[in-house]
N, C-alpha and C. Protein backbone atom coordinates (compact mmCIF):
# COMPACT_ATOMS: atom_id res chain seq x y z
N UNK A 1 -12.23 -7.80 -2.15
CA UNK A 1 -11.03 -7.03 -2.38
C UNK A 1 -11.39 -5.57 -2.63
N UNK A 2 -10.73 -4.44 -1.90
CA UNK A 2 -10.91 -3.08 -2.57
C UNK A 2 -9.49 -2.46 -2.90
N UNK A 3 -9.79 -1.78 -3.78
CA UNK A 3 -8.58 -1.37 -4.39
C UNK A 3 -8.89 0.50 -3.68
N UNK A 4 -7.42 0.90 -3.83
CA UNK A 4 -7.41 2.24 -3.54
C UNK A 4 -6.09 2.78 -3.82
N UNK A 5 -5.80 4.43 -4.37
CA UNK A 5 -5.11 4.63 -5.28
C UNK A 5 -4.19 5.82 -3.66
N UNK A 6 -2.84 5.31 -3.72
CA UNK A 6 -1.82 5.87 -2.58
C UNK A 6 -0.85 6.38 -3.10
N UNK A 7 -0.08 7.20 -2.32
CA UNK A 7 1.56 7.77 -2.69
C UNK A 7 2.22 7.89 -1.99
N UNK A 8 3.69 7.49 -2.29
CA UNK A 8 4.42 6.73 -1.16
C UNK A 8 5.92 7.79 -1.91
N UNK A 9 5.55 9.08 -1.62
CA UNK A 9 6.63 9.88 -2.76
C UNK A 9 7.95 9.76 -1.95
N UNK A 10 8.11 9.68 -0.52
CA UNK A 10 9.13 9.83 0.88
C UNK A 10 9.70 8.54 0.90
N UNK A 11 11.10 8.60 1.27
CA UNK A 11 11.87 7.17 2.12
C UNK A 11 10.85 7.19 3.37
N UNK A 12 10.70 8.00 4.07
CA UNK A 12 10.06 7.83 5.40
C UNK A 12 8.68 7.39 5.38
N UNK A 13 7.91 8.02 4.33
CA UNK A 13 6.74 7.49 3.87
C UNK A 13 6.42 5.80 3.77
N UNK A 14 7.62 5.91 3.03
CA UNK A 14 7.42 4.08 2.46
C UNK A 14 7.72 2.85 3.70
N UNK A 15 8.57 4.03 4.75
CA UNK A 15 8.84 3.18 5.73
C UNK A 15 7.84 3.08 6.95
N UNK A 16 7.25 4.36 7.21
CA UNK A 16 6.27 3.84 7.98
C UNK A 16 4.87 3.05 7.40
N UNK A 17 4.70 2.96 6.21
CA UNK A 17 3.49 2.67 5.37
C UNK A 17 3.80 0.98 5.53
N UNK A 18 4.88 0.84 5.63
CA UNK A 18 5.17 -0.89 5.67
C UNK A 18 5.10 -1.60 7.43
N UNK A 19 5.43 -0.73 7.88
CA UNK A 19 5.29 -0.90 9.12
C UNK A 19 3.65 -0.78 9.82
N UNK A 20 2.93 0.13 8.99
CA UNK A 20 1.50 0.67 9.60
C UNK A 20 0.68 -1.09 8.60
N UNK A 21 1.40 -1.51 7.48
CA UNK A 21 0.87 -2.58 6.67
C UNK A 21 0.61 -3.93 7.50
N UNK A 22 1.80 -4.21 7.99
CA UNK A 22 2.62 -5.64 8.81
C UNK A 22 1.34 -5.50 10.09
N UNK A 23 0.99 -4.89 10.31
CA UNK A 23 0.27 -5.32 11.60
C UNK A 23 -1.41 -6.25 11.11
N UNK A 24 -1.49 -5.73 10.01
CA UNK A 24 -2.68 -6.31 9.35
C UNK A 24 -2.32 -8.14 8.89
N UNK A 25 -2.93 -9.17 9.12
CA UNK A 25 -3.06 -10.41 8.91
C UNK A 25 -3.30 -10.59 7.37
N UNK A 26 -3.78 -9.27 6.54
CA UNK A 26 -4.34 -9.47 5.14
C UNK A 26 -2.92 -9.27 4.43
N UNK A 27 -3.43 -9.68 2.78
CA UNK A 27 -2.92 -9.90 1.71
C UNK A 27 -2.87 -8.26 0.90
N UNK A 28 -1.48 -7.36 0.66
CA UNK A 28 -1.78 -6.08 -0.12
C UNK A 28 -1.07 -6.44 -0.85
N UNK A 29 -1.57 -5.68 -2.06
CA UNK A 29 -0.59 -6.04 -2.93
C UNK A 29 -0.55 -4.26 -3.76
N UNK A 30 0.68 -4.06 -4.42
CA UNK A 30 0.66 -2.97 -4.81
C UNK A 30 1.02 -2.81 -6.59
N UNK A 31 0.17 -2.32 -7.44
CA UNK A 31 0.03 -2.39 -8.63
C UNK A 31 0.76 -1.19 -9.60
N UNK A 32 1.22 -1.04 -10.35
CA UNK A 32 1.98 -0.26 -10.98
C UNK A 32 2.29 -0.42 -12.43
N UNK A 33 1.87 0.14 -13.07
CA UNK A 33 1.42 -0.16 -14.61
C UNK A 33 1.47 -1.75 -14.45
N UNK A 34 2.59 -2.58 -15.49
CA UNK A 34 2.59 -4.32 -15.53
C UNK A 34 3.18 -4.79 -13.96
N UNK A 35 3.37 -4.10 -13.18
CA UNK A 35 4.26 -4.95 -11.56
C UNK A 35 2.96 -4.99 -10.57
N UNK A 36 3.31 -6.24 -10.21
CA UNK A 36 2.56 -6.28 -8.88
C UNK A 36 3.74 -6.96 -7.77
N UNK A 37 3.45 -6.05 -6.85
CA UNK A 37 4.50 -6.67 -5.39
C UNK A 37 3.87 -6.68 -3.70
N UNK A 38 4.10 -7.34 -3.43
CA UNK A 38 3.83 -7.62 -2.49
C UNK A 38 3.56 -5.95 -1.51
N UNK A 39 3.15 -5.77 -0.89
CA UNK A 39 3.30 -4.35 -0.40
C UNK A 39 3.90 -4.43 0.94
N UNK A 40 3.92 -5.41 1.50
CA UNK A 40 4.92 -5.74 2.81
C UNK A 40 6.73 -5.83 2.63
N UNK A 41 6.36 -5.56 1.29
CA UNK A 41 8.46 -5.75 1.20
C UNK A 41 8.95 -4.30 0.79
N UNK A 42 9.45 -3.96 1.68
CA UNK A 42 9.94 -2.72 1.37
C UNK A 42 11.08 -2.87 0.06
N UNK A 43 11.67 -3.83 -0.13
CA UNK A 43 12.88 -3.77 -1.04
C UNK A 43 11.73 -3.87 -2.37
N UNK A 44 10.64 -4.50 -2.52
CA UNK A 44 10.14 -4.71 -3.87
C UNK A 44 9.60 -3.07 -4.04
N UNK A 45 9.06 -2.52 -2.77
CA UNK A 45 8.09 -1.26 -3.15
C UNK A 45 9.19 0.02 -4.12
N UNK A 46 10.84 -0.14 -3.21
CA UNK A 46 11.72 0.87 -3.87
C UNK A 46 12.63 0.21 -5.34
N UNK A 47 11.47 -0.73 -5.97
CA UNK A 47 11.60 -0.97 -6.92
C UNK A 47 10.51 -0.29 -8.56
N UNK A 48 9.24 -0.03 -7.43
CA UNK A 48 8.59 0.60 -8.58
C UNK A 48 8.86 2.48 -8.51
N UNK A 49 8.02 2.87 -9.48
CA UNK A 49 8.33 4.21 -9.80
C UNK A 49 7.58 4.81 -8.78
N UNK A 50 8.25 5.21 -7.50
CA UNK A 50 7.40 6.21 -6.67
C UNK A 50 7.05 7.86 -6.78
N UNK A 51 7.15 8.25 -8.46
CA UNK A 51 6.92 9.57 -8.87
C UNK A 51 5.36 9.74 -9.03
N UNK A 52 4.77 8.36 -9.06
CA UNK A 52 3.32 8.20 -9.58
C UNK A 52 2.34 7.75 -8.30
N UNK A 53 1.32 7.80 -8.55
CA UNK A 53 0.02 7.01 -7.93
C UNK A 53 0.26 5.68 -7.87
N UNK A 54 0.01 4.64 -6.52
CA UNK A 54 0.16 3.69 -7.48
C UNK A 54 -1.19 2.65 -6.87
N UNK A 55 -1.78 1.75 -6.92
CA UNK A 55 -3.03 1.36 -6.67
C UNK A 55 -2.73 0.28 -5.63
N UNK A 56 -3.46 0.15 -4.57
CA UNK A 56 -3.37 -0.76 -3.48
C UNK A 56 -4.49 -1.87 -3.54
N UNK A 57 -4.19 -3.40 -3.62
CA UNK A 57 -4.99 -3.98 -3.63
C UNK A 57 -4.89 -4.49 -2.02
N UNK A 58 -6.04 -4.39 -1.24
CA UNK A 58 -6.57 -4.92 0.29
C UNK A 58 -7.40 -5.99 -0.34
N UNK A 59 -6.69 -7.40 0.00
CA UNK A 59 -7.47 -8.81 -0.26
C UNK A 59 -8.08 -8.76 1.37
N UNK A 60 -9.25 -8.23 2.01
CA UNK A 60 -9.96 -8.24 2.91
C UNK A 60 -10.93 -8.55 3.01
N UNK A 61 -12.23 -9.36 3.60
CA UNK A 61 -13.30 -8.76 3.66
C UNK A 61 -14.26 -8.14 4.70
N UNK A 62 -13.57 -8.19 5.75
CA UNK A 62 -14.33 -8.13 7.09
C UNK A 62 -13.99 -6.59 7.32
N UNK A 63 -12.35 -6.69 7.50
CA UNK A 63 -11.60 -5.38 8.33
C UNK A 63 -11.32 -4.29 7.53
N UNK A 64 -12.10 -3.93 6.42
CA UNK A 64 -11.51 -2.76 5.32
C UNK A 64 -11.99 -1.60 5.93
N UNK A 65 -12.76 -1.54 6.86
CA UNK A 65 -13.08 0.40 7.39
C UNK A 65 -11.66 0.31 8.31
N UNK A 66 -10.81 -0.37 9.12
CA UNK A 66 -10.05 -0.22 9.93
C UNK A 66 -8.37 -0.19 9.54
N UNK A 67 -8.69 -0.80 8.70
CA UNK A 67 -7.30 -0.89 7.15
C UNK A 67 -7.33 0.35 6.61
N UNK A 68 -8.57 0.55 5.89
CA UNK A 68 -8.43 2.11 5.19
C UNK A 68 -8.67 3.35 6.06
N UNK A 69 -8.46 3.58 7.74
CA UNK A 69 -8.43 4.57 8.76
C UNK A 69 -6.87 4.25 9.04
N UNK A 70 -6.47 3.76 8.90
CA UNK A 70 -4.82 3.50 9.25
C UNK A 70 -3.92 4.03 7.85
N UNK A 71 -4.93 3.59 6.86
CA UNK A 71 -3.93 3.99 5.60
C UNK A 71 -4.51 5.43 5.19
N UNK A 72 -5.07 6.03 6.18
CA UNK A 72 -5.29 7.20 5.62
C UNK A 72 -4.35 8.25 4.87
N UNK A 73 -3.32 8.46 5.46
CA UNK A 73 -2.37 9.63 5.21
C UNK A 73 -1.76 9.38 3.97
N UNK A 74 -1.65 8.08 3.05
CA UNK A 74 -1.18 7.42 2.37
C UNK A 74 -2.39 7.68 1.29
N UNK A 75 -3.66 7.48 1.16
CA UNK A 75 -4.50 7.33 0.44
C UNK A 75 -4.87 8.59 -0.41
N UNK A 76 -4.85 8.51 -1.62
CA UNK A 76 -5.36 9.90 -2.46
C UNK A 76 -6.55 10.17 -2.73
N UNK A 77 -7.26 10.63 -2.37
CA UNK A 77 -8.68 11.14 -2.37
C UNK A 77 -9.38 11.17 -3.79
């Protein structure tokens, strides 16, 4: 599993970020102080606080250089 810390501050953001997600076969999950949600559901994501950072868990182990080149624009350095 690697974790990595994203921001999803845009409606448009959150919408292509779910769409760039769905093509992947893996498990994300997205963390936010006590919530964890699924990161493929857009209705759970515009449930947490998108003013903040919030941490991406990629349950992967093979495909994480090709997961984290797709989630680039999303990812905070």
């Amino acid at each position: 599993m690697k974790t990595v810390q994203i921001s999803l501050n845009s409606i448009d953001k959150v919408k292509s970020f779910v769409n760039d997600i769905t093509k992947f076969d893996y498990d994300f999950d997205l963390v936010s102080g006590r919530y964890v949600i699924d990161a493929k559901s857009i209705m759970g994501i515009f449930s947490l606080d998108l003013s903040k950072p919030i941490d991406l868990n990629i349950h992967a182990e093979d495909d994480v250089n090709s997961i984290l080149d797709t989630l680039k624009p999303y990812i905070i350095e």
